[in-house]
PDB file of N, CA and C in Angstrom:
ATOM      1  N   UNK A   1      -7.859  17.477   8.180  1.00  0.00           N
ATOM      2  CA  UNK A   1      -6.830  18.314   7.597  1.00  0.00           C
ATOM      3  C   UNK A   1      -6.467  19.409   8.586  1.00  0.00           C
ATOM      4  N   UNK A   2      -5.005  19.443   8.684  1.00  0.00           N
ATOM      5  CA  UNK A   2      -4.516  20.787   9.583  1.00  0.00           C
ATOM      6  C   UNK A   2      -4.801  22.091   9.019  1.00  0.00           C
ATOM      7  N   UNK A   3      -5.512  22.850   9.431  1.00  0.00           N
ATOM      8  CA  UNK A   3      -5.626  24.262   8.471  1.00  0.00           C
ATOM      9  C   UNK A   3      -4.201  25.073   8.543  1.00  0.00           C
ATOM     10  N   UNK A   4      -3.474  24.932   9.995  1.00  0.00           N
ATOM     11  CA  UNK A   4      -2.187  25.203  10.057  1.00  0.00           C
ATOM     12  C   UNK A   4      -1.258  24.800   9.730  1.00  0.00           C
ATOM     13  N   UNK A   5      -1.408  23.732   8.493  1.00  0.00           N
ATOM     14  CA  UNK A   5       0.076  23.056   8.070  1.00  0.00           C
ATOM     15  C   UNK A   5       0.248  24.515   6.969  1.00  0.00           C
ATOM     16  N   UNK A   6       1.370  24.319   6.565  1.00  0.00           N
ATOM     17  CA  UNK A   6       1.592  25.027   4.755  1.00  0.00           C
ATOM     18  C   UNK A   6       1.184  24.458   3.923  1.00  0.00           C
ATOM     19  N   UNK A   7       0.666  25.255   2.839  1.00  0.00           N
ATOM     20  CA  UNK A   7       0.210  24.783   1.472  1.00  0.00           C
ATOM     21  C   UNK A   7       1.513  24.712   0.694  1.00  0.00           C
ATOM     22  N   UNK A   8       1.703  23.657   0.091  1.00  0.00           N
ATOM     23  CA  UNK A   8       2.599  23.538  -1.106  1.00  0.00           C
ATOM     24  C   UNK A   8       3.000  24.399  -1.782  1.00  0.00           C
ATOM     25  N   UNK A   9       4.003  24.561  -2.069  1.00  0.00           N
ATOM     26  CA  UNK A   9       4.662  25.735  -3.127  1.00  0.00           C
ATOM     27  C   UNK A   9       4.238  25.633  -4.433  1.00  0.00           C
ATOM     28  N   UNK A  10       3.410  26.382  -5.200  1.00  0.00           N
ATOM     29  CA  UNK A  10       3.003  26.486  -6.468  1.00  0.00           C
ATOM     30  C   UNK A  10       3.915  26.813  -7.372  1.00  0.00           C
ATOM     31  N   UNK A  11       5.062  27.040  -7.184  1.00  0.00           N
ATOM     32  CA  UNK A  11       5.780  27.812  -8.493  1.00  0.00           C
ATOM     33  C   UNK A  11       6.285  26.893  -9.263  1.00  0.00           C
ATOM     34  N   UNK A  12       5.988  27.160 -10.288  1.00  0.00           N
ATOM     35  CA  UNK A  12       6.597  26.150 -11.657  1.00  0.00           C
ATOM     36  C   UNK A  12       7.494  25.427 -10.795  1.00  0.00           C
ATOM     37  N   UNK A  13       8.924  25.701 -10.527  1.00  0.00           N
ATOM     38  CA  UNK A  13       9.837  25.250  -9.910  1.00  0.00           C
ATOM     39  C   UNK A  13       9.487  24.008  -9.121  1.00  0.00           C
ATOM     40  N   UNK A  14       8.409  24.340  -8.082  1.00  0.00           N
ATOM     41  CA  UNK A  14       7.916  23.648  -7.428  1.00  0.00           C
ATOM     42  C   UNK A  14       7.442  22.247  -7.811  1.00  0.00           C
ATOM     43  N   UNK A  15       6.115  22.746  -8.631  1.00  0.00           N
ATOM     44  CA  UNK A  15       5.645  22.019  -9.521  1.00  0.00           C
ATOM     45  C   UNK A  15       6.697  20.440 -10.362  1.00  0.00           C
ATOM     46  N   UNK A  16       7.413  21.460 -10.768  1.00  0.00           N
ATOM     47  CA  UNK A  16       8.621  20.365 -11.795  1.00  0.00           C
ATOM     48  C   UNK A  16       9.116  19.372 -10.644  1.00  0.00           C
ATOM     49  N   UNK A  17       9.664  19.838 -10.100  1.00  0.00           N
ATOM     50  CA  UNK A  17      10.029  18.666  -8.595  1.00  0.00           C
ATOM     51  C   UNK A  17       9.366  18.045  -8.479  1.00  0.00           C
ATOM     52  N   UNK A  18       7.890  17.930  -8.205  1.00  0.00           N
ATOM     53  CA  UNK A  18       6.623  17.060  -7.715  1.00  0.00           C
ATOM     54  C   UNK A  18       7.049  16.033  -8.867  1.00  0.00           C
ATOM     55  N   UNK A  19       6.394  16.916 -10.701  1.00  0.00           N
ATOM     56  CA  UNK A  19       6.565  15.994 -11.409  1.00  0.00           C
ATOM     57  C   UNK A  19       7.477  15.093 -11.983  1.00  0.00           C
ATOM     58  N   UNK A  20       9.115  15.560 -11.457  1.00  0.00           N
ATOM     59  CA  UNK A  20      10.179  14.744 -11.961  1.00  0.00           C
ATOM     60  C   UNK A  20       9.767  13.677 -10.508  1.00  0.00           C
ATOM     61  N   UNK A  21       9.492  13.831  -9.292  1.00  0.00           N
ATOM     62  CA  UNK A  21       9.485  12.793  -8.096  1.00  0.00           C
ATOM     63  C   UNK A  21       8.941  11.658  -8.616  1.00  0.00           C
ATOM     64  N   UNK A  22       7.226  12.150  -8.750  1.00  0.00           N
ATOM     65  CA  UNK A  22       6.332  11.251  -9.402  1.00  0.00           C
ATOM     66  C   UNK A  22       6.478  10.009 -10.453  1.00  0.00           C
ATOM     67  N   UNK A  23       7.355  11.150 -11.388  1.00  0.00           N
ATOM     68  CA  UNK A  23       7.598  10.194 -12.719  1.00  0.00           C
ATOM     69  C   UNK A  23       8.370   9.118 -12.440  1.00  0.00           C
ATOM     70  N   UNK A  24       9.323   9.220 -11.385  1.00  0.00           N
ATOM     71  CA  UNK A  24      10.571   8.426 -11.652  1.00  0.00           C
ATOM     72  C   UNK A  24      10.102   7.325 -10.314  1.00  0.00           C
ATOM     73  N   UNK A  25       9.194   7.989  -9.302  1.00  0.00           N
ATOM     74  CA  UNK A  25       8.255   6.642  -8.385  1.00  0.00           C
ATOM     75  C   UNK A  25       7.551   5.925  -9.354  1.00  0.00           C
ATOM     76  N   UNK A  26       7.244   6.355 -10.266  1.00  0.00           N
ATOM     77  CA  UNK A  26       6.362   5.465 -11.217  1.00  0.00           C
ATOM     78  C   UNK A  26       6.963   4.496 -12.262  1.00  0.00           C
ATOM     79  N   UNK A  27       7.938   5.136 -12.483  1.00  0.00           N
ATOM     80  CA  UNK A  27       8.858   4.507 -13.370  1.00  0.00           C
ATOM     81  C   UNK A  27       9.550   3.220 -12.743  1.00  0.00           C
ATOM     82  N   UNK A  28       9.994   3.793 -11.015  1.00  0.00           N
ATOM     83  CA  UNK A  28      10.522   2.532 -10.169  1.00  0.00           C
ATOM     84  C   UNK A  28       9.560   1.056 -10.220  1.00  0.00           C
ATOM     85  N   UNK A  29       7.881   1.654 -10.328  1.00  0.00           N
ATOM     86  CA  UNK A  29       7.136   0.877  -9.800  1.00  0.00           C
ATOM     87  C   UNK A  29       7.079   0.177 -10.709  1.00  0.00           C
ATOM     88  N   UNK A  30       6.818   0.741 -12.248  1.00  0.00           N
ATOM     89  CA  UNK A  30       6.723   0.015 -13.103  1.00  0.00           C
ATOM     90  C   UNK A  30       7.498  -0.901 -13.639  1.00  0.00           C
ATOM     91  N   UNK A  31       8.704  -0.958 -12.854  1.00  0.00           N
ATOM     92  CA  UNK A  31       9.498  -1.664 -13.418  1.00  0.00           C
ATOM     93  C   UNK A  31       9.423  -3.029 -12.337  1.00  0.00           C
ATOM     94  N   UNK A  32       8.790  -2.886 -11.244  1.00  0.00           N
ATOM     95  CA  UNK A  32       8.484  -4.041 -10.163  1.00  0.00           C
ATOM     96  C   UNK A  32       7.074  -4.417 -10.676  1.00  0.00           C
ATOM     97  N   UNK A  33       6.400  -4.072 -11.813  1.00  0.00           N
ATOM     98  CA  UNK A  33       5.538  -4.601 -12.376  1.00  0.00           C
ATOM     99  C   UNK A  33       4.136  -3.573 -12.030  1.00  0.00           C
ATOM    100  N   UNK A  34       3.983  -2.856 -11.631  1.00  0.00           N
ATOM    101  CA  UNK A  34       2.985  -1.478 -11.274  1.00  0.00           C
ATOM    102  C   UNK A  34       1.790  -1.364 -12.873  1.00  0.00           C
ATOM    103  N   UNK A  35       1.033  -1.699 -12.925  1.00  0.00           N
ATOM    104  CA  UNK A  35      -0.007  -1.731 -14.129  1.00  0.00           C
ATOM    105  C   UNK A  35      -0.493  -0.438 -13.952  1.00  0.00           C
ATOM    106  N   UNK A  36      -0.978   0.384 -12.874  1.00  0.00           N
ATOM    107  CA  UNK A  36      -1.473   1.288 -12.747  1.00  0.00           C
ATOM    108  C   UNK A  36      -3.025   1.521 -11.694  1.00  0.00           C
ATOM    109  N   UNK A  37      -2.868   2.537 -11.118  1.00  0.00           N
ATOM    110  CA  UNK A  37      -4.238   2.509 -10.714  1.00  0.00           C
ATOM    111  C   UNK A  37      -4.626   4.239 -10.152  1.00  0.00           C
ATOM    112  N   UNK A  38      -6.169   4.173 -10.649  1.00  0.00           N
ATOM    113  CA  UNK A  38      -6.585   5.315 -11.375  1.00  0.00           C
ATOM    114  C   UNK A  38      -6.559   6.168 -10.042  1.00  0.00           C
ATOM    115  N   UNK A  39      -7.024   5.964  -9.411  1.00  0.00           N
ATOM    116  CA  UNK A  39      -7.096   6.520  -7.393  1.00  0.00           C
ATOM    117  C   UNK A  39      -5.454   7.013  -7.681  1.00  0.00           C
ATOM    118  N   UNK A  40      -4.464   6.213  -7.614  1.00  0.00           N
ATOM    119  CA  UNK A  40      -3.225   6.671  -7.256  1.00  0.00           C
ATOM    120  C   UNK A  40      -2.712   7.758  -8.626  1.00  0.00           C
ATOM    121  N   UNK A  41      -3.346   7.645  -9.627  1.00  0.00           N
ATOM    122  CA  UNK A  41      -2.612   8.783 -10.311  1.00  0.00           C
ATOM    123  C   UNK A  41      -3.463   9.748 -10.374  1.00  0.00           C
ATOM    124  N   UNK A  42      -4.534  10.269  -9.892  1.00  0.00           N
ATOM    125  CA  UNK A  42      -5.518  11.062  -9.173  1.00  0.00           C
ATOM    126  C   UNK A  42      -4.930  11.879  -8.483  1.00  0.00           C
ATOM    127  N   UNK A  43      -4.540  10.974  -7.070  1.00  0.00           N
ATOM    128  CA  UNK A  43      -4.212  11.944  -5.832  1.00  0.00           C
ATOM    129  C   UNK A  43      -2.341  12.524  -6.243  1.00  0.00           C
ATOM    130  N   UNK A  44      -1.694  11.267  -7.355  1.00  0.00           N
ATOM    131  CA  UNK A  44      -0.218  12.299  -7.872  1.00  0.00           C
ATOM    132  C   UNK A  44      -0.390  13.638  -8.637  1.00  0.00           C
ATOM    133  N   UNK A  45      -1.969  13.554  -9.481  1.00  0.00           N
ATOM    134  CA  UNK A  45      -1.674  14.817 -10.503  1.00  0.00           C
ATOM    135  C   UNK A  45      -1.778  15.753  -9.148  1.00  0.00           C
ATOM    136  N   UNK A  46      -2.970  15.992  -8.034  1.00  0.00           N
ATOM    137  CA  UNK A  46      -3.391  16.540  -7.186  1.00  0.00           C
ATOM    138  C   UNK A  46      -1.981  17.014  -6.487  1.00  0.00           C
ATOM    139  N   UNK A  47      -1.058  16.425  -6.214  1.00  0.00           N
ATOM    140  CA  UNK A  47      -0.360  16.467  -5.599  1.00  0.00           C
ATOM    141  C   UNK A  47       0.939  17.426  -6.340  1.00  0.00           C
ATOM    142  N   UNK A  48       1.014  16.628  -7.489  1.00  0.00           N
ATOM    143  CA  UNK A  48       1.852  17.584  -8.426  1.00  0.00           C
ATOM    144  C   UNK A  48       1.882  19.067  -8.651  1.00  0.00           C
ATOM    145  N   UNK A  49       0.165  19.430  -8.537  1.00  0.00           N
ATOM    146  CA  UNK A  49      -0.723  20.710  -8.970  1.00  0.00           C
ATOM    147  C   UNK A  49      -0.245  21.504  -7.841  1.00  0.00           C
ATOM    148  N   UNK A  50       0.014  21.031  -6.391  1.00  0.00           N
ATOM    149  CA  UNK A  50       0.167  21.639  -5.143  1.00  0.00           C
ATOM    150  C   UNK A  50      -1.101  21.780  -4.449  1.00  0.00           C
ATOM    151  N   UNK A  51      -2.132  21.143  -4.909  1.00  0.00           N
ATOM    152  CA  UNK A  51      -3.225  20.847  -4.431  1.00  0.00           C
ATOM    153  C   UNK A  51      -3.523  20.189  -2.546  1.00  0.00           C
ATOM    154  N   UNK A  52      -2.524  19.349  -2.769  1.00  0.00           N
ATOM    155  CA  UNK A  52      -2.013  18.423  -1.359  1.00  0.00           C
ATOM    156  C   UNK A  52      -0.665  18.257  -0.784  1.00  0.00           C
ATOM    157  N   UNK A  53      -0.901  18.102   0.008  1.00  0.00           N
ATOM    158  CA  UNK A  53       0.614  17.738   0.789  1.00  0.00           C
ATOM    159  C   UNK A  53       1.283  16.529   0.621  1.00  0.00           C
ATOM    160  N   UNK A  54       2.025  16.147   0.372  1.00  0.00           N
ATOM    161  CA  UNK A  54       2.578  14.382   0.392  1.00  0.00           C
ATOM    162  C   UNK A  54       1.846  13.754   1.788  1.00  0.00           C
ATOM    163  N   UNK A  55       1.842  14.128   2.619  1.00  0.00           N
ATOM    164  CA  UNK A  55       1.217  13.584   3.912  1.00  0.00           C
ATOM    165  C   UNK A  55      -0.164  13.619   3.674  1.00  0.00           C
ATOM    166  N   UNK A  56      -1.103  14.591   3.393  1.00  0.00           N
ATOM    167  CA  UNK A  56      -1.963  14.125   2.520  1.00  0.00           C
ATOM    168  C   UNK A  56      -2.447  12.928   2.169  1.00  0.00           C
ATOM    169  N   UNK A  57      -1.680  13.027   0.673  1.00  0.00           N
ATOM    170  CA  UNK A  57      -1.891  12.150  -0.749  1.00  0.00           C
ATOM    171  C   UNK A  57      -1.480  10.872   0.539  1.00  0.00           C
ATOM    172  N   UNK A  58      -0.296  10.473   0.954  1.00  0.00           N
ATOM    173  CA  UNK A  58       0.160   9.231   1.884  1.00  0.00           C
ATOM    174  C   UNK A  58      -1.757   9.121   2.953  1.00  0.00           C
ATOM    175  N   UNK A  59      -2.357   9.950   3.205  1.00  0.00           N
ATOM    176  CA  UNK A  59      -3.554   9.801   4.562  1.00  0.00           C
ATOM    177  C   UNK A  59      -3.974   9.022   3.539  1.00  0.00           C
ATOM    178  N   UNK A  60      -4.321   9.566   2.457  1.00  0.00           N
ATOM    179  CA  UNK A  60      -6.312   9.771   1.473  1.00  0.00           C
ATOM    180  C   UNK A  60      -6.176   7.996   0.593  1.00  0.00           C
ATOM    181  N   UNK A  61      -4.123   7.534   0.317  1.00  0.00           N
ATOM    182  CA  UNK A  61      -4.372   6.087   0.353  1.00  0.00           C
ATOM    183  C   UNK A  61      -4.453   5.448   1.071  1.00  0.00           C
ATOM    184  N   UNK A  62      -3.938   5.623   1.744  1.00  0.00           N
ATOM    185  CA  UNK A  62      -3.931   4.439   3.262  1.00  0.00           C
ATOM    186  C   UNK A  62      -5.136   4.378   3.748  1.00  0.00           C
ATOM    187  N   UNK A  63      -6.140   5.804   4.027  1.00  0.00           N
ATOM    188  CA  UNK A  63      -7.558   5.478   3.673  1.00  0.00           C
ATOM    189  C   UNK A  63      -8.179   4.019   3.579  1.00  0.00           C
ATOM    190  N   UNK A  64      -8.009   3.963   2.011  1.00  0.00           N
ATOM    191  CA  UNK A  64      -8.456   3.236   1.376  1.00  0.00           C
ATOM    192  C   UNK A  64      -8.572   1.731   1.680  1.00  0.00           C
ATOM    193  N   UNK A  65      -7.595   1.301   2.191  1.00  0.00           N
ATOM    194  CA  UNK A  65      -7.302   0.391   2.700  1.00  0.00           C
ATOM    195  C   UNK A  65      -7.974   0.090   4.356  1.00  0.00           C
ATOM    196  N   UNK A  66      -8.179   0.567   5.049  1.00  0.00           N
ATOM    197  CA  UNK A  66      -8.850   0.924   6.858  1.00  0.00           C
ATOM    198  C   UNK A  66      -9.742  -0.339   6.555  1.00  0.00           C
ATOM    199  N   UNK A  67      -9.555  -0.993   7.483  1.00  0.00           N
ATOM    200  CA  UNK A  67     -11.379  -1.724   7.884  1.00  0.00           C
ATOM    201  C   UNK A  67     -12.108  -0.908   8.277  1.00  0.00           C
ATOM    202  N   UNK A  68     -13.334  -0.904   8.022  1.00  0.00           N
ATOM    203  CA  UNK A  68     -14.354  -0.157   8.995  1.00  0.00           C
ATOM    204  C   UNK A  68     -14.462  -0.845  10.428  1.00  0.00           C
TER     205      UNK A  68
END
């Protein structure tokens, strides 16, 4: 993690953006058939909260996926 990036904007305002983004990526997905998965709506609430950065939340899945 960059300690020198910016932290996310916390203000409600802020916030609402994350969660209208979220909803309506989810909504896209679900409609390409997206069942759900618990990791990915984890790192969205996190993300929503201003907890993380989108670049972030994008590292911590792709993660997941790495061969060792």
């Amino acid at each position: 993690m960059n300690v020198h990036a910016p932290r996310p904007d916390r203000s409600p305002e802020a916030v609402a953006a994350r969660k209208k983004a979220v909803d309506q990526a989810r909504a896209a997905n679900m409609r390409q058939g997206y069942t759900g998965d618990p990791v990915l709506e984890e790192a969205n609430s996190r993300y929503v909260a201003g907890d993380i950065t989108s670049d972030e939340m994008r590292q911590e899945l792709l993660a997941r996926f790495k061969r060792a």
